[in-house]
PDB file of N, CA and C in Angstrom:
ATOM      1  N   UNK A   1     -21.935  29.723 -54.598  1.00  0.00           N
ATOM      2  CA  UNK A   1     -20.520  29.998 -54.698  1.00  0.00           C
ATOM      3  C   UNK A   1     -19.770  28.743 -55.162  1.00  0.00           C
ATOM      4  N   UNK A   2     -20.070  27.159 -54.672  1.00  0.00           N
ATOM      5  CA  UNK A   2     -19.571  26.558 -55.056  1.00  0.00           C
ATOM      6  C   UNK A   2     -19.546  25.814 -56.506  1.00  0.00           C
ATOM      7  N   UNK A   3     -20.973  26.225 -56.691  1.00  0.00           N
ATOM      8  CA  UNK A   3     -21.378  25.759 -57.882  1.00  0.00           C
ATOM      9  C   UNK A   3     -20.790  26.785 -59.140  1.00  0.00           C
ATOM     10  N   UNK A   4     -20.704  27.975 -58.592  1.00  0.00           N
ATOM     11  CA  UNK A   4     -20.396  28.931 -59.964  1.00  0.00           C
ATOM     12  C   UNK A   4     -18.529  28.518 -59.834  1.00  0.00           C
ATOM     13  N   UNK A   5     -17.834  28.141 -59.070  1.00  0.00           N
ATOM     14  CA  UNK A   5     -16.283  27.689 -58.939  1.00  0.00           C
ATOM     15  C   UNK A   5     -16.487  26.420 -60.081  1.00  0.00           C
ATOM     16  N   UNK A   6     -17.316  25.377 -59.757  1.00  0.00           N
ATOM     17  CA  UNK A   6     -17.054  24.317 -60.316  1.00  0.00           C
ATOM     18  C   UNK A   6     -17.108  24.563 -62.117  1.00  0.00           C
ATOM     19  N   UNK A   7     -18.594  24.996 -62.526  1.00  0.00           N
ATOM     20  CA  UNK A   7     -19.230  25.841 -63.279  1.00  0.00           C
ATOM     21  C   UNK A   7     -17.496  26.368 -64.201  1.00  0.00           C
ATOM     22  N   UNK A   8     -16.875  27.897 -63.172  1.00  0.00           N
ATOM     23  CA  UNK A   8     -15.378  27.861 -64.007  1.00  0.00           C
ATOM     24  C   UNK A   8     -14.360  26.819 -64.303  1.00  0.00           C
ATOM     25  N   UNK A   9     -14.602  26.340 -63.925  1.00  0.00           N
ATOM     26  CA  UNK A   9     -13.587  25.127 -63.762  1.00  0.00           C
ATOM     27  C   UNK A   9     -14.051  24.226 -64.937  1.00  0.00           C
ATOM     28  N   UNK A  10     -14.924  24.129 -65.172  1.00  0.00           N
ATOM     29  CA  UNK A  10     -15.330  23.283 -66.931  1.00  0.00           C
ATOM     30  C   UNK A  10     -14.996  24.360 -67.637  1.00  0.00           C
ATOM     31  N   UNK A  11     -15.416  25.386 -67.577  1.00  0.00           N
ATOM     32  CA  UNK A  11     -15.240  26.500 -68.547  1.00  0.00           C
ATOM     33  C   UNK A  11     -14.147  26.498 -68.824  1.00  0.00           C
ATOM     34  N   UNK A  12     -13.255  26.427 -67.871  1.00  0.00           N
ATOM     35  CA  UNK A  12     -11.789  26.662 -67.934  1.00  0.00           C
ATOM     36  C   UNK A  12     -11.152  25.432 -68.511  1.00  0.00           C
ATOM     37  N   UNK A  13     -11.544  24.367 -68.960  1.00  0.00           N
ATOM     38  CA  UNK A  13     -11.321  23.056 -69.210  1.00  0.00           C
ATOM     39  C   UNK A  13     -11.253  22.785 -70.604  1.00  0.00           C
ATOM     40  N   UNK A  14     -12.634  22.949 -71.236  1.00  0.00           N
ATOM     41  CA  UNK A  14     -13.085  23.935 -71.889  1.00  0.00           C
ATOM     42  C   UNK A  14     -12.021  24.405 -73.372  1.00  0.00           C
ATOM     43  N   UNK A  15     -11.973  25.750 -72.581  1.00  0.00           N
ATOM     44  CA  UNK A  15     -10.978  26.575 -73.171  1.00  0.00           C
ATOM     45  C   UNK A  15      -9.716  26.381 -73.233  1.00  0.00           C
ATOM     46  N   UNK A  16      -9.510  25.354 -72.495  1.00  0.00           N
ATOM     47  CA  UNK A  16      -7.434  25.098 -72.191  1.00  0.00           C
ATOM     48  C   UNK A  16      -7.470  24.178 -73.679  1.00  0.00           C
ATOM     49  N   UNK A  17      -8.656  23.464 -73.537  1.00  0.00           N
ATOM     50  CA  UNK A  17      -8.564  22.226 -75.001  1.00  0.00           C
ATOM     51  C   UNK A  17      -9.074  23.162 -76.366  1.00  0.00           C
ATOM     52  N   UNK A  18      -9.651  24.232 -76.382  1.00  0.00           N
ATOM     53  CA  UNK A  18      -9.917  24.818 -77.376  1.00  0.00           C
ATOM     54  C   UNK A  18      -8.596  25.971 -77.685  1.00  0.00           C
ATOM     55  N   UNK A  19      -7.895  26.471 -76.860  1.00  0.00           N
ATOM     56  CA  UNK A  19      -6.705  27.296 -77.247  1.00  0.00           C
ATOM     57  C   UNK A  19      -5.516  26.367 -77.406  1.00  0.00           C
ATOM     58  N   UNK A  20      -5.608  25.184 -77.157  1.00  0.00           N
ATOM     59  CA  UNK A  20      -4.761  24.072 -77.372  1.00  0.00           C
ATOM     60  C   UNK A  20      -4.889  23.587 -78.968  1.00  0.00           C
ATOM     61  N   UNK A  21      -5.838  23.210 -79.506  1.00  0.00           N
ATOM     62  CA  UNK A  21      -6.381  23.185 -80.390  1.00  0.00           C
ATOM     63  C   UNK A  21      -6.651  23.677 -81.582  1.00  0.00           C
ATOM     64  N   UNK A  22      -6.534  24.844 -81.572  1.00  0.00           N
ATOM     65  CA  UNK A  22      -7.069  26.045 -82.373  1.00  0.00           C
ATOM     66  C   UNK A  22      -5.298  27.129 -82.265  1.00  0.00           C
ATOM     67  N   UNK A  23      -4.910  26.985 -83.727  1.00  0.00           N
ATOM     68  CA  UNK A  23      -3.989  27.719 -84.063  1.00  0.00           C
ATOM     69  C   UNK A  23      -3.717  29.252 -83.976  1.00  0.00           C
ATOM     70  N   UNK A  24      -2.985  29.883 -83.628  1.00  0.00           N
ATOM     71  CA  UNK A  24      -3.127  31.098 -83.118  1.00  0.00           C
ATOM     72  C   UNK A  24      -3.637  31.551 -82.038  1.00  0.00           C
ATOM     73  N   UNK A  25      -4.087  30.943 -81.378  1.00  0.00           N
ATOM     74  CA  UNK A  25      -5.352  31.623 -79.982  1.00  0.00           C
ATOM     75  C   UNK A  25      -4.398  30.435 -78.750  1.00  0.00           C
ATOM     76  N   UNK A  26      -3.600  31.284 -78.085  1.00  0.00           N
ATOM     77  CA  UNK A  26      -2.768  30.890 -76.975  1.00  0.00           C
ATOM     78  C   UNK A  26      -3.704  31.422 -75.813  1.00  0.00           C
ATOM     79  N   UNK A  27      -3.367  30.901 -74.562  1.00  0.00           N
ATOM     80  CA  UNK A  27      -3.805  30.968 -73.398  1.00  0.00           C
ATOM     81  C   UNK A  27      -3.417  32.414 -72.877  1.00  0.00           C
ATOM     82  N   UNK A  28      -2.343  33.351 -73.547  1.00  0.00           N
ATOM     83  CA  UNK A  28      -1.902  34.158 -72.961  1.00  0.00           C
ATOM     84  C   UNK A  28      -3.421  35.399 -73.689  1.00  0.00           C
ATOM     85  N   UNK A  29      -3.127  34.865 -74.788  1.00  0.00           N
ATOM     86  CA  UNK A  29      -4.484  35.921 -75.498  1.00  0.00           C
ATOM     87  C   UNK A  29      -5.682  36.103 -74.727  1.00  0.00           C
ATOM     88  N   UNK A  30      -6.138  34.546 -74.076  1.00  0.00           N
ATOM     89  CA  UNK A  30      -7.459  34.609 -73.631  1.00  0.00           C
ATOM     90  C   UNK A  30      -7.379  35.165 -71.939  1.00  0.00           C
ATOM     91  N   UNK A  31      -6.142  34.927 -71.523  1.00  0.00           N
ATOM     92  CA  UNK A  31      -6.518  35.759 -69.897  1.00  0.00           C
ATOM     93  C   UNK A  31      -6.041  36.930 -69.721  1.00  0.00           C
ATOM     94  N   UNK A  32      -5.563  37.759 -71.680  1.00  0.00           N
ATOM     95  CA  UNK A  32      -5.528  39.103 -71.464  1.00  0.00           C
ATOM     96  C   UNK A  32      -6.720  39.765 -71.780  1.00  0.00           C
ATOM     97  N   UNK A  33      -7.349  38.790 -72.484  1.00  0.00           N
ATOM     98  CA  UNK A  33      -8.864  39.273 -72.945  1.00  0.00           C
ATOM     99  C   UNK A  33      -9.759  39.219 -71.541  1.00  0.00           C
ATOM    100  N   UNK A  34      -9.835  38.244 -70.987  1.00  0.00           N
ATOM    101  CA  UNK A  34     -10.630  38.019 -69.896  1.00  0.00           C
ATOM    102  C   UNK A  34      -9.688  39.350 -68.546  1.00  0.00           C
ATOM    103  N   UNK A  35      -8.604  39.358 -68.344  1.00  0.00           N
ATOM    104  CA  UNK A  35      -8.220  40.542 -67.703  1.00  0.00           C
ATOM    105  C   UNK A  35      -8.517  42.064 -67.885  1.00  0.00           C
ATOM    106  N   UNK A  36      -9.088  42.158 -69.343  1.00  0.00           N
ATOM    107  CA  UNK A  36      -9.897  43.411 -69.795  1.00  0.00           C
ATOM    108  C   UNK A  36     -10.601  43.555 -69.475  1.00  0.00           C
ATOM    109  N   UNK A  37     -11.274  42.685 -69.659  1.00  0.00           N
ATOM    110  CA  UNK A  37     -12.840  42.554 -68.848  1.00  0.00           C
ATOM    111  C   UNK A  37     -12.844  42.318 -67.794  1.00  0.00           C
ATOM    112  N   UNK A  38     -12.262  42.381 -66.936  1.00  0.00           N
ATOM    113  CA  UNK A  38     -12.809  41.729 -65.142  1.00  0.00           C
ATOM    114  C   UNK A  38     -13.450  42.761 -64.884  1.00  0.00           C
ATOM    115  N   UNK A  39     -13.155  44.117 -64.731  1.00  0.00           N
ATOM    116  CA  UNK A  39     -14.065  44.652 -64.346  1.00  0.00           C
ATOM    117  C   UNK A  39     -15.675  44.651 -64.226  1.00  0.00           C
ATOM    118  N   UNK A  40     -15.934  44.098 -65.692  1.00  0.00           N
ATOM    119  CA  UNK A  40     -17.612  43.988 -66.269  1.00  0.00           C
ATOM    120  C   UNK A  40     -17.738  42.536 -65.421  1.00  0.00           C
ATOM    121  N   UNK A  41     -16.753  41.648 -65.253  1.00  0.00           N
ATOM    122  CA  UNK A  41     -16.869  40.129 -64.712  1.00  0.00           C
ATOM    123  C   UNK A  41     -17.377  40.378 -63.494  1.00  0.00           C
ATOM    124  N   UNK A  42     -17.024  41.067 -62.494  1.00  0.00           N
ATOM    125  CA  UNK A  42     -16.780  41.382 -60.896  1.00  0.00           C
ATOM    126  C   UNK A  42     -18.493  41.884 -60.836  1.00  0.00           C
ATOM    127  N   UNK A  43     -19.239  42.459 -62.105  1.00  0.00           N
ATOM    128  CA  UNK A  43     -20.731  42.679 -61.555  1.00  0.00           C
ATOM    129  C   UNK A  43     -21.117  41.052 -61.895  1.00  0.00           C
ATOM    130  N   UNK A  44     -20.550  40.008 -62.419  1.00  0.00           N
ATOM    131  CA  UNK A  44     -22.090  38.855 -62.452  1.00  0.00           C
ATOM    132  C   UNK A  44     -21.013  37.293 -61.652  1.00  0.00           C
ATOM    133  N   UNK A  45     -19.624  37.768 -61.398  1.00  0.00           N
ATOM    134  CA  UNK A  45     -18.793  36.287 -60.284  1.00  0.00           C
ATOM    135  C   UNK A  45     -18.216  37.330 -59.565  1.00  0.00           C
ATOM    136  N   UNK A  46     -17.379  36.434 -58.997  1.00  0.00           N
ATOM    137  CA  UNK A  46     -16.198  36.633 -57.953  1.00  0.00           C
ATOM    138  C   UNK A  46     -15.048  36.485 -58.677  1.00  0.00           C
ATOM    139  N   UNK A  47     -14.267  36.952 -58.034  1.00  0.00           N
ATOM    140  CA  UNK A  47     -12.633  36.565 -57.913  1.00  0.00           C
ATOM    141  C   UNK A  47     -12.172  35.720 -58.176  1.00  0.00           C
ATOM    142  N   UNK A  48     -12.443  34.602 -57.400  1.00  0.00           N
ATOM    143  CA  UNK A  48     -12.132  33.054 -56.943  1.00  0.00           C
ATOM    144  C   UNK A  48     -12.470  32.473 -58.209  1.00  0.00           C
ATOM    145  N   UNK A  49     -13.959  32.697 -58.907  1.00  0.00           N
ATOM    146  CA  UNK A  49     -14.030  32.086 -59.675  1.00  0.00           C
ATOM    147  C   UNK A  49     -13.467  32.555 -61.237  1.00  0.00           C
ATOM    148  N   UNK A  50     -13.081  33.237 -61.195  1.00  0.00           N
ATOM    149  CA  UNK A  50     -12.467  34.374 -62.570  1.00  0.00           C
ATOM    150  C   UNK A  50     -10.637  33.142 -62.573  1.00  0.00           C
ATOM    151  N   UNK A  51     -10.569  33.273 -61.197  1.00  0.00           N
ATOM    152  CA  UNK A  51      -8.993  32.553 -61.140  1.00  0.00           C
ATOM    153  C   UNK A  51      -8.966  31.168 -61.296  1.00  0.00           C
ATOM    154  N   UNK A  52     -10.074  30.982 -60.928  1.00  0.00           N
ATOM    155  CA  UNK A  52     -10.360  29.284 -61.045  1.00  0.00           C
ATOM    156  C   UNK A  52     -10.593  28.829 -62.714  1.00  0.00           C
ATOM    157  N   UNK A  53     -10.622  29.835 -62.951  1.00  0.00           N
ATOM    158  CA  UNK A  53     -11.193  29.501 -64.541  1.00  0.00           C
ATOM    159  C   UNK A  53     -10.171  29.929 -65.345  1.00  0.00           C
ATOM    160  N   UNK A  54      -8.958  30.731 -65.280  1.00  0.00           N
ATOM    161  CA  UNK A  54      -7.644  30.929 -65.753  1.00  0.00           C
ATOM    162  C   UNK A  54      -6.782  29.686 -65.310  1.00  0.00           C
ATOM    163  N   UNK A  55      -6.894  28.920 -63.866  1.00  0.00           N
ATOM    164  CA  UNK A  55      -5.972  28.154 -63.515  1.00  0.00           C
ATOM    165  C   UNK A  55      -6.428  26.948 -64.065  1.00  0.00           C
ATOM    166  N   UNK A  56      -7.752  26.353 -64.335  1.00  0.00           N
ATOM    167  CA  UNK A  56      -8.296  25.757 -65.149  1.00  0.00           C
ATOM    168  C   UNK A  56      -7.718  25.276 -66.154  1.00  0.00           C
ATOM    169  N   UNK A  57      -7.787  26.521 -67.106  1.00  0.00           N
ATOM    170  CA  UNK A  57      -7.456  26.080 -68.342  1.00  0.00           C
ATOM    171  C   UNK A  57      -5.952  26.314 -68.799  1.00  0.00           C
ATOM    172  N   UNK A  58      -4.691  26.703 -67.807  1.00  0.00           N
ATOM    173  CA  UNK A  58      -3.612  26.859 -67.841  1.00  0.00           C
ATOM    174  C   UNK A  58      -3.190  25.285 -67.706  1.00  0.00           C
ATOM    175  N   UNK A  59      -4.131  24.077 -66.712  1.00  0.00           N
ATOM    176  CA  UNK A  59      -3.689  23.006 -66.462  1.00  0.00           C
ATOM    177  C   UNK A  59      -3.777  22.081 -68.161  1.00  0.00           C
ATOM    178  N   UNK A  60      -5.466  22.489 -67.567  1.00  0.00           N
ATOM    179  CA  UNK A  60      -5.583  21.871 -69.274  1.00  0.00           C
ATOM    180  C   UNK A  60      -4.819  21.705 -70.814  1.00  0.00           C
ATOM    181  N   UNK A  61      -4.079  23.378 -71.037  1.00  0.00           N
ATOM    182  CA  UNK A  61      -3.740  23.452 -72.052  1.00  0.00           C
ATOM    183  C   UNK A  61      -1.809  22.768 -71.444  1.00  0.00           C
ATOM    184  N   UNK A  62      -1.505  22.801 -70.884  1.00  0.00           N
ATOM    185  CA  UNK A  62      -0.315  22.257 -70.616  1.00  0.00           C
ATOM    186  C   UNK A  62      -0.580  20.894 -70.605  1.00  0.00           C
ATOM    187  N   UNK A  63      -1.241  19.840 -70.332  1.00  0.00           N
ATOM    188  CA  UNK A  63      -2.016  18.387 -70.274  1.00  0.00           C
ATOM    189  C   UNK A  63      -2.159  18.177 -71.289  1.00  0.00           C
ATOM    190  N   UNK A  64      -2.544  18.829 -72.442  1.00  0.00           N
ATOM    191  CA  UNK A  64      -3.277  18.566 -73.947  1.00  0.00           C
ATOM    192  C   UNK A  64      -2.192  19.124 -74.683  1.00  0.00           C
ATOM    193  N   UNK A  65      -1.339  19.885 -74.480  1.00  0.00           N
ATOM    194  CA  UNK A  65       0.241  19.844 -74.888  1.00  0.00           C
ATOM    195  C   UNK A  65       0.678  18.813 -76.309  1.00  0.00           C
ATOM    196  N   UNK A  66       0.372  17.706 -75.648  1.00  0.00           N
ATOM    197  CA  UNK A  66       1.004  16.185 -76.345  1.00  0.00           C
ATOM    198  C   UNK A  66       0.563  16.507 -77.599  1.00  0.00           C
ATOM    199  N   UNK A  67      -0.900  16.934 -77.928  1.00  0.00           N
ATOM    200  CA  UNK A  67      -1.806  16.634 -78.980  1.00  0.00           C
ATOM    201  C   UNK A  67      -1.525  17.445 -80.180  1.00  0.00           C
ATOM    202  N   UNK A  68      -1.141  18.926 -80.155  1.00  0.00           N
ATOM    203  CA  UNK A  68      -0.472  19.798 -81.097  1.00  0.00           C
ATOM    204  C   UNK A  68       1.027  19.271 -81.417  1.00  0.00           C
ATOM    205  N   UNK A  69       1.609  18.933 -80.313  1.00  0.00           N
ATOM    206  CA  UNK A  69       3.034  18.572 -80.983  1.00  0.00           C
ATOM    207  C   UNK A  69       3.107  17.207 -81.268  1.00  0.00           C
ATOM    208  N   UNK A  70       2.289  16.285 -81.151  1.00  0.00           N
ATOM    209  CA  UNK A  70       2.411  15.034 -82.057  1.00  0.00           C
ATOM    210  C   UNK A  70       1.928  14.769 -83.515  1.00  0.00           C
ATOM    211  N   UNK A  71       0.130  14.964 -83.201  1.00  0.00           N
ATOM    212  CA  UNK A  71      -0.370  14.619 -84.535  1.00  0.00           C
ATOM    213  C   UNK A  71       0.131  15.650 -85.814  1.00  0.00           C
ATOM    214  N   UNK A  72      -0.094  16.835 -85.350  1.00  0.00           N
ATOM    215  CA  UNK A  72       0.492  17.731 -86.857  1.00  0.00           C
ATOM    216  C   UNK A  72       1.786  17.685 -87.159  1.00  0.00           C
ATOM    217  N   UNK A  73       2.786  16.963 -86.443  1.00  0.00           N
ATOM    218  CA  UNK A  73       4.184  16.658 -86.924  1.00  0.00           C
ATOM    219  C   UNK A  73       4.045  15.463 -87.354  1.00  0.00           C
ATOM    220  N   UNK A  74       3.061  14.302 -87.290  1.00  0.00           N
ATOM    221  CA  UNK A  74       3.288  12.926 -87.554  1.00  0.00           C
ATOM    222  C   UNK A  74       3.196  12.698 -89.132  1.00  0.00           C
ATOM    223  N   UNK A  75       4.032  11.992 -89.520  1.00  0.00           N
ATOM    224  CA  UNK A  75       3.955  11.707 -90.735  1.00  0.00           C
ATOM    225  C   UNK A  75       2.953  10.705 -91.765  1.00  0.00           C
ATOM    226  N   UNK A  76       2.089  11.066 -92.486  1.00  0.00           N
ATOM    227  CA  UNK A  76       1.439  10.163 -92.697  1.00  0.00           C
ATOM    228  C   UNK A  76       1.594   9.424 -94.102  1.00  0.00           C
ATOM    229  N   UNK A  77       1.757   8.144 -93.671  1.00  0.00           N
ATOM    230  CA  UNK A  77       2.366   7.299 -94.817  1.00  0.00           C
ATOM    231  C   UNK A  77       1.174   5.776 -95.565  1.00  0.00           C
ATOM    232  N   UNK A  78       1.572   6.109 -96.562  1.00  0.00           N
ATOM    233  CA  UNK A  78       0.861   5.099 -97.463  1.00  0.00           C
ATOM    234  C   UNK A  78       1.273   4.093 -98.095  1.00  0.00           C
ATOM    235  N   UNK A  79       0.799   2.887 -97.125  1.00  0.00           N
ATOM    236  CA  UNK A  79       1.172   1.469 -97.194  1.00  0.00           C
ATOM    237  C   UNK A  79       0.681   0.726 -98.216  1.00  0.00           C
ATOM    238  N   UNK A  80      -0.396   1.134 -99.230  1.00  0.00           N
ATOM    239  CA  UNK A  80      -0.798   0.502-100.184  1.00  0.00           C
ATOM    240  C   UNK A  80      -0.246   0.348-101.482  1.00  0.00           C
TER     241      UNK A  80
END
């Protein structure tokens, strides 16, 4: 049990930096996708860990925030 929590918890880490990352694919997409599926989820985890792995990557992608709204607005200039 503890190991499959921790286990979501990278997963969820994971994914907060890859929907952070990756244009179009928001966090809201992936825990409506993963909310489709819980049912099929609930035969191979738990609960705990289904939430642990949404709250996961909700931290993540709010933390990694900085990285979409800096570099692709930064201007890049040529000093030569």
């Amino acid at each position: 049990m503890f190991l499959e929590i921790i286990i979501a918890i990278l997963l969820g880490c994971l994914a907060g930096v890859a929907t952070e990352l990756t244009l179009g694919l928001h966090i809201n997409l992936v825990a409506l996708i993963l909310f489709s599926i819980f049912p099929v989820l609930l035969g191979y985890t738990n609960v705990i860990a289904v939430a642990s792995f949404i709250i996961a990557m909700s931290i993540t992608h709010t933390l990694t925030d900085f990285i979409s709204a800096t570099y692709p607005g930064a201007p890049i200039t040529n000093y030569a």
